[in-house]
N, C-alpha and C. Protein backbone atom coordinates (compact mmCIF):
# COMPACT_ATOMS: atom_id res chain seq x y z
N UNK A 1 110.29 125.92 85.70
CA UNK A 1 109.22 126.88 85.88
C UNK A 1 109.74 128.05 86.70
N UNK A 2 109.41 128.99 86.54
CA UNK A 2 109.86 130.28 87.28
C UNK A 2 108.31 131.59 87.10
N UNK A 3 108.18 131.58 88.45
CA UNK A 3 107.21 132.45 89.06
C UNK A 3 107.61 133.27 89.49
N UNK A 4 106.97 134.61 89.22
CA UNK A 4 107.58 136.18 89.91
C UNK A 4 105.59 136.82 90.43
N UNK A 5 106.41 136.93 91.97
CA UNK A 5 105.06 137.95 91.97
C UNK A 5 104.99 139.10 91.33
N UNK A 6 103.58 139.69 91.18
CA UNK A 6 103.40 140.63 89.67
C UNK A 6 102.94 141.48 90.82
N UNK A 7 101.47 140.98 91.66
CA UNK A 7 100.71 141.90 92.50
C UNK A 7 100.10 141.06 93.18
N UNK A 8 99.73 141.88 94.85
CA UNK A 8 99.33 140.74 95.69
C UNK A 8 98.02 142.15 95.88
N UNK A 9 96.95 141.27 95.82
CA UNK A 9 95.89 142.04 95.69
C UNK A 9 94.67 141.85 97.17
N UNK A 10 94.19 143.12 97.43
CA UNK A 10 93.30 143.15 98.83
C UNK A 10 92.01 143.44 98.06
N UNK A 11 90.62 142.89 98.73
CA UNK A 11 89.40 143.45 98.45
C UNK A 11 89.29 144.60 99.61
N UNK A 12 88.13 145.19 98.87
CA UNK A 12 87.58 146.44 99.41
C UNK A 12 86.42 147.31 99.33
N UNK A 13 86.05 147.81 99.86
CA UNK A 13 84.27 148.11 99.40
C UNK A 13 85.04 149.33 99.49
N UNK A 14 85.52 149.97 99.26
CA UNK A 14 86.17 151.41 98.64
C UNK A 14 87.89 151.53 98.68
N UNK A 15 88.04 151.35 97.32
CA UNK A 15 89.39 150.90 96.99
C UNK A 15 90.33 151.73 97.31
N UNK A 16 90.33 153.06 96.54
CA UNK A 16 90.76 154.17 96.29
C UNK A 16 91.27 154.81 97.56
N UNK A 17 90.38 154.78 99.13
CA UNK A 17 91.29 155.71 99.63
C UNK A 17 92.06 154.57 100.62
N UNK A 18 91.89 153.52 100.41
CA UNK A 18 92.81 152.21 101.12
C UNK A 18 94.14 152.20 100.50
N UNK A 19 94.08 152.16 98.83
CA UNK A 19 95.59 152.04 97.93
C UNK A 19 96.05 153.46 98.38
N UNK A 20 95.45 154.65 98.71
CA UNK A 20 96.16 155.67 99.04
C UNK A 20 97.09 155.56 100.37
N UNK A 21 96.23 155.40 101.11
CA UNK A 21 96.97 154.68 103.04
C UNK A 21 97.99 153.87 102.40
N UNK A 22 97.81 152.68 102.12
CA UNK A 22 99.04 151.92 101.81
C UNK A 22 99.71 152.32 101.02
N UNK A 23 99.61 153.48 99.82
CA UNK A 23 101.06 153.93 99.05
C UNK A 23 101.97 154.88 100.01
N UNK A 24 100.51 155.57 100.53
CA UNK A 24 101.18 156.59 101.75
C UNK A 24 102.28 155.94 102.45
N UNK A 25 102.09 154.68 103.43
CA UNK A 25 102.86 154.14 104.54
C UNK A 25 103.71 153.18 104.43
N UNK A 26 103.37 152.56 102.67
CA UNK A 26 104.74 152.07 101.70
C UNK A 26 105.82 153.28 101.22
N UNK A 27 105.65 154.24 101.03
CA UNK A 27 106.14 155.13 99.90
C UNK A 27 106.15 154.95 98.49
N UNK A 28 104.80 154.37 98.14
CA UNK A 28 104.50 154.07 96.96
C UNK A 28 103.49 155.15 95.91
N UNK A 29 103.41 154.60 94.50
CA UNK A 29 102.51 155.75 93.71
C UNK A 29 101.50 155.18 93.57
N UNK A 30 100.27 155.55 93.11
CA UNK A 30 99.07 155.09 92.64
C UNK A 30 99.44 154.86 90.74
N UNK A 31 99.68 153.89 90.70
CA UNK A 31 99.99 154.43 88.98
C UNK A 31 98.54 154.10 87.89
N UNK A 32 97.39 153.25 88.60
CA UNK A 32 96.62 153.37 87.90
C UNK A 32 95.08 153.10 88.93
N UNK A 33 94.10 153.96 88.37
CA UNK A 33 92.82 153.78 89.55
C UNK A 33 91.44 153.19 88.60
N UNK A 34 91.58 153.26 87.19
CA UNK A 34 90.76 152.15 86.57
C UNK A 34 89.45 152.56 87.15
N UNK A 35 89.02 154.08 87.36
CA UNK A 35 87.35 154.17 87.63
C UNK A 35 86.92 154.14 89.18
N UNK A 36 88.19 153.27 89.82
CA UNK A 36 88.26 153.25 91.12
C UNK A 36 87.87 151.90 91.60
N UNK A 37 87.52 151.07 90.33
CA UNK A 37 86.82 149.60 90.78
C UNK A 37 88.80 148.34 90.89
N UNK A 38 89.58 148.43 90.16
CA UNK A 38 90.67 148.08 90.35
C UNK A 38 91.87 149.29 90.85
N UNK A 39 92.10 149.33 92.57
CA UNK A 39 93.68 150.46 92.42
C UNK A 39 94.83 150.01 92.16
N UNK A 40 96.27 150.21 91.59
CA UNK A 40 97.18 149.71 91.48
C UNK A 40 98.42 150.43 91.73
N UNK A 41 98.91 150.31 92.89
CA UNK A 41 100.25 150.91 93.88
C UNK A 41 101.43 150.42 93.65
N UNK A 42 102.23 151.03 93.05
CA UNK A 42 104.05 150.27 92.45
C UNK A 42 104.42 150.76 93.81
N UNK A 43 105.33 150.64 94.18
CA UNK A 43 106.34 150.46 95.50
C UNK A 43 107.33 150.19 94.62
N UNK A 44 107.88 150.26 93.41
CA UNK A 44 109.37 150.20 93.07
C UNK A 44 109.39 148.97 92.04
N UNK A 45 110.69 149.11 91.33
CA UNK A 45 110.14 148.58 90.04
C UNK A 45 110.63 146.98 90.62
N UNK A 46 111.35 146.35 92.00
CA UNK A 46 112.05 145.60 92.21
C UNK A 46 110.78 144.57 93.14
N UNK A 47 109.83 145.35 93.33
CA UNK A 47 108.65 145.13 94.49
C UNK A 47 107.31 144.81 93.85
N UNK A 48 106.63 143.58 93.66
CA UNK A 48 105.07 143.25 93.49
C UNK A 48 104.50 145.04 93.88
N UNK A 49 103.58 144.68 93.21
CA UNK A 49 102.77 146.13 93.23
C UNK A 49 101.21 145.48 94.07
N UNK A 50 101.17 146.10 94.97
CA UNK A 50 99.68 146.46 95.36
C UNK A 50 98.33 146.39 94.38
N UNK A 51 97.43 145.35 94.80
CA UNK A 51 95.89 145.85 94.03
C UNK A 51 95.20 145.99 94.87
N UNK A 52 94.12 146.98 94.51
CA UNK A 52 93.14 147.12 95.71
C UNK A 52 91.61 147.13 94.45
N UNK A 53 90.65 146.26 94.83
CA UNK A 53 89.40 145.99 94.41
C UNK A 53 88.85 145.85 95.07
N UNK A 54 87.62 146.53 94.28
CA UNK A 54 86.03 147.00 94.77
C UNK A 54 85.33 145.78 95.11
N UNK A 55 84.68 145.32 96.34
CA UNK A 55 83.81 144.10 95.95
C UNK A 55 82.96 144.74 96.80
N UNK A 56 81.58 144.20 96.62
CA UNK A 56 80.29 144.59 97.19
C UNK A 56 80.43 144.13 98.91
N UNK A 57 80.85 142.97 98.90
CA UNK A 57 80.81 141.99 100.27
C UNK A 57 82.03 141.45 100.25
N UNK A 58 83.10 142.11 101.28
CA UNK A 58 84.58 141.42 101.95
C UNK A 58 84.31 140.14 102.50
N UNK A 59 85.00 139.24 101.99
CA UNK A 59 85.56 138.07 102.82
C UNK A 59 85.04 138.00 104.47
N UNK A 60 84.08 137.79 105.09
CA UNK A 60 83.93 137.62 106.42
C UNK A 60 85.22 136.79 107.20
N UNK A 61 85.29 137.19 108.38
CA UNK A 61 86.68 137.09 109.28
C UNK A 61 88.06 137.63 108.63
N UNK A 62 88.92 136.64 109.39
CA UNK A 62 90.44 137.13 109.40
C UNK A 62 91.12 137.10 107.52
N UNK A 63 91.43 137.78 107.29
CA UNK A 63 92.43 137.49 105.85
C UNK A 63 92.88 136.54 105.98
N UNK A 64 93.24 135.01 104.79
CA UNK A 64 93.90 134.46 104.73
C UNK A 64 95.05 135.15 104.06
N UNK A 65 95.56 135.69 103.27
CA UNK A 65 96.71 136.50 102.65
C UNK A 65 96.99 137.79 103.36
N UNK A 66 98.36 138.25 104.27
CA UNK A 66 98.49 139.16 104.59
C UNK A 66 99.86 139.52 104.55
N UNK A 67 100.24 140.95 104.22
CA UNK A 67 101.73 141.08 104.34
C UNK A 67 102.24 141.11 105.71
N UNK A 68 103.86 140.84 105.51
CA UNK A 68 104.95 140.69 106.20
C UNK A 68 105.77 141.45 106.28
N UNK A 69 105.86 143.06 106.75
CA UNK A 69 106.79 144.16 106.88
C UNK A 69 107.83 144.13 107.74
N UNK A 70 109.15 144.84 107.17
CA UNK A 70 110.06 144.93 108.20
C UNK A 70 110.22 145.94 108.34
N UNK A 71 111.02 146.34 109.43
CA UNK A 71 111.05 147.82 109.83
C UNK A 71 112.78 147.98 110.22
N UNK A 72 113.29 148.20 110.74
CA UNK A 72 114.92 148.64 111.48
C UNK A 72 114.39 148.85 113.13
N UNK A 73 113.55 149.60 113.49
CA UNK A 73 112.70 150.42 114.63
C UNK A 73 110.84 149.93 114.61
N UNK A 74 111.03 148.68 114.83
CA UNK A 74 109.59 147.99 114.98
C UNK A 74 108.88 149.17 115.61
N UNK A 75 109.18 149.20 116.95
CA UNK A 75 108.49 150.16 117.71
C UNK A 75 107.94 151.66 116.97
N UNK A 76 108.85 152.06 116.64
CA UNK A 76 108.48 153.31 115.85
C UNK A 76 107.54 153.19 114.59
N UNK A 77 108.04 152.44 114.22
CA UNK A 77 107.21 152.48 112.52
C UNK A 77 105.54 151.88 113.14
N UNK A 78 105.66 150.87 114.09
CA UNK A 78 104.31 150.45 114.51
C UNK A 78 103.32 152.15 115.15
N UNK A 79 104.10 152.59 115.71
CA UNK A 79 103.81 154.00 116.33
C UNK A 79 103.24 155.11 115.12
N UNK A 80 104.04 154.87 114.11
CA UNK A 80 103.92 156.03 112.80
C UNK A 80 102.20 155.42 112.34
N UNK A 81 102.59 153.83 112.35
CA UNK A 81 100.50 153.45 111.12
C UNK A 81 99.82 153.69 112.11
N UNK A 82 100.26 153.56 113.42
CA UNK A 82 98.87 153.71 114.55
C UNK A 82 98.30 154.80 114.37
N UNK A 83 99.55 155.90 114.19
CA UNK A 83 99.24 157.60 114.39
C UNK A 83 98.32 157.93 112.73
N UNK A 84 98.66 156.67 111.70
CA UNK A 84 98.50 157.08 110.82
C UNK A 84 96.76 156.18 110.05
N UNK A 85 96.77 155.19 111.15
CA UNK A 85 95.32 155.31 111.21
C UNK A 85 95.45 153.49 111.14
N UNK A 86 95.96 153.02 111.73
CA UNK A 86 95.86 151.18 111.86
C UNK A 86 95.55 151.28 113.13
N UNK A 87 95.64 149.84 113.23
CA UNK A 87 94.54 149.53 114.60
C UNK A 87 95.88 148.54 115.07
N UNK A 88 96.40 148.85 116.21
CA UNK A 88 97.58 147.29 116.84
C UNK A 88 96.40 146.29 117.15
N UNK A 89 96.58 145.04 117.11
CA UNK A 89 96.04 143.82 117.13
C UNK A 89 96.73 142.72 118.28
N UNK A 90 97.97 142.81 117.85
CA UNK A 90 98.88 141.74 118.91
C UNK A 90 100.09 141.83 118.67
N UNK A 91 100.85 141.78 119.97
CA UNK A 91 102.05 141.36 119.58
C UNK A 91 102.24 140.07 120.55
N UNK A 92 103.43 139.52 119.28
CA UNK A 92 104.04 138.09 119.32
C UNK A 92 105.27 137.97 119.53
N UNK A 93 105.68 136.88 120.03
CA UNK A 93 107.53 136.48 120.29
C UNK A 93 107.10 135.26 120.93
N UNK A 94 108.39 134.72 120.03
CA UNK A 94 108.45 133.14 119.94
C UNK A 94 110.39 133.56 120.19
N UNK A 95 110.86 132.41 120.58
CA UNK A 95 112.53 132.43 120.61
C UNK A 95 113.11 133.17 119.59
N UNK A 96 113.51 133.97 119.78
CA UNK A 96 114.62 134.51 118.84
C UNK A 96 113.89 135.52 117.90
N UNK A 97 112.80 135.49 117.95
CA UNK A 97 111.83 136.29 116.82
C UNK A 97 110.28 137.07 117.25
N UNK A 98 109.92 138.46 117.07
CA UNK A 98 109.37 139.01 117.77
C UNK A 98 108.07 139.87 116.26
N UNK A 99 107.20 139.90 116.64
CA UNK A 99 106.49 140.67 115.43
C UNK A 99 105.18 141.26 116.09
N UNK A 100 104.68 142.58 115.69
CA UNK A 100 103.61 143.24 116.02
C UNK A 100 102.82 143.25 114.76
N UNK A 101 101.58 142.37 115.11
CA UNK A 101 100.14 142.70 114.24
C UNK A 101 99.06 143.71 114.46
N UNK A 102 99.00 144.22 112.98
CA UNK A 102 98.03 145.16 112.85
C UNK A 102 97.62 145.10 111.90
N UNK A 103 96.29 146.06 112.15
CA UNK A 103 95.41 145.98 110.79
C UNK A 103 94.91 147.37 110.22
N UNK A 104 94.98 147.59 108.92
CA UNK A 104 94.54 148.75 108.24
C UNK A 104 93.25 149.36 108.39
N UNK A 105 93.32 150.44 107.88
CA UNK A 105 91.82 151.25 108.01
C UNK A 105 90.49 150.37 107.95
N UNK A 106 90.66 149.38 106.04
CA UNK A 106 89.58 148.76 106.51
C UNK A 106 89.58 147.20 107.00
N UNK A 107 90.49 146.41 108.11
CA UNK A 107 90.75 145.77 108.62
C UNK A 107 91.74 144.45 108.38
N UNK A 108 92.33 144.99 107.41
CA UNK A 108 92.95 143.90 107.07
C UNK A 108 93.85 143.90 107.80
N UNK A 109 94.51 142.51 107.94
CA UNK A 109 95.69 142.22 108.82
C UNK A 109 97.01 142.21 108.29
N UNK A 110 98.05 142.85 108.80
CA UNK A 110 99.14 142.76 108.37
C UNK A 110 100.31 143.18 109.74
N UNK A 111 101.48 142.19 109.02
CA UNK A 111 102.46 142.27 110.03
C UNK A 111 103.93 143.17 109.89
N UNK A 112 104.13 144.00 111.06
CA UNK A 112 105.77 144.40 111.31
C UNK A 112 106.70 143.62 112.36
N UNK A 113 107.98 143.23 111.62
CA UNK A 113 109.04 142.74 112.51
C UNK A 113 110.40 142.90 112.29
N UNK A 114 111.18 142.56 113.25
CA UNK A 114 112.27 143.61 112.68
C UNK A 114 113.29 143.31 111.56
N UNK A 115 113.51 144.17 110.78
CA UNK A 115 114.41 143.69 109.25
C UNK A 115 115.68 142.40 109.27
N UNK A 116 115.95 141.85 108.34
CA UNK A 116 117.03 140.61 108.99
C UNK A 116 117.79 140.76 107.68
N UNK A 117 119.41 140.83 108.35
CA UNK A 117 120.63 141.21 107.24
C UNK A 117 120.43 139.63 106.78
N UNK A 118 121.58 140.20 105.83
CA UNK A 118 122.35 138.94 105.18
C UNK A 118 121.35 137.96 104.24
């Protein structure tokens, strides 16, 4: 059996200018907006693509599904979504490994930590 992620998809009670923030702060395109009720953000032909859907009523509390970003310059890039409209949440460090949570415009959670060679 062999599984490839296709798209990891967020709800949203307004899709459209959320897939924009995240193509923005991915460097990704909008390649399809479907009316505005499904958005769909490529990030590269090597990278799951972004969905963003319309639902009347979000998931109450924390996301169970959230991404995992790396950065080179944690600090900075955490500095760039703040300026660019996320909210910091927490930061973490456990031995050897360090990560700052945050969450998007409309609250979802997602994480930066720093990139790992090899």
């Amino acid at each position: 059996m062999a599984l490839t992620v296709g798209m990891v998809s967020i709800d949203s009670t307004d899709p459209v200018p959320l897939a924009r923030w995240w193509a923005e702060q991915l460097g990704g395109n909008i390649i399809q907006e479907n009316g505005g009720f499904f958005v769909v953000v490529s990030l590269g032909e090597a990278a799951p693509r972004l969905g963003f859907q319309k639902v009347g009523d979000p998931t109450p509390g924390k996301n169970r599904i959230h991404l995992d970003l790396t950065a080179d310059d944690v600090e900075a890039e955490v500095d760039r979504l703040v300026a660019a409209g996320a909210t910091r949440v927490a930061e973490h460090e456990m031995p050897g490994f360090s990560w700052v949570t945050l969450a998007d415009p409309d609250g979802n959670q997602f994480c930066v930590a720093p990139g790992h060679e090899g």
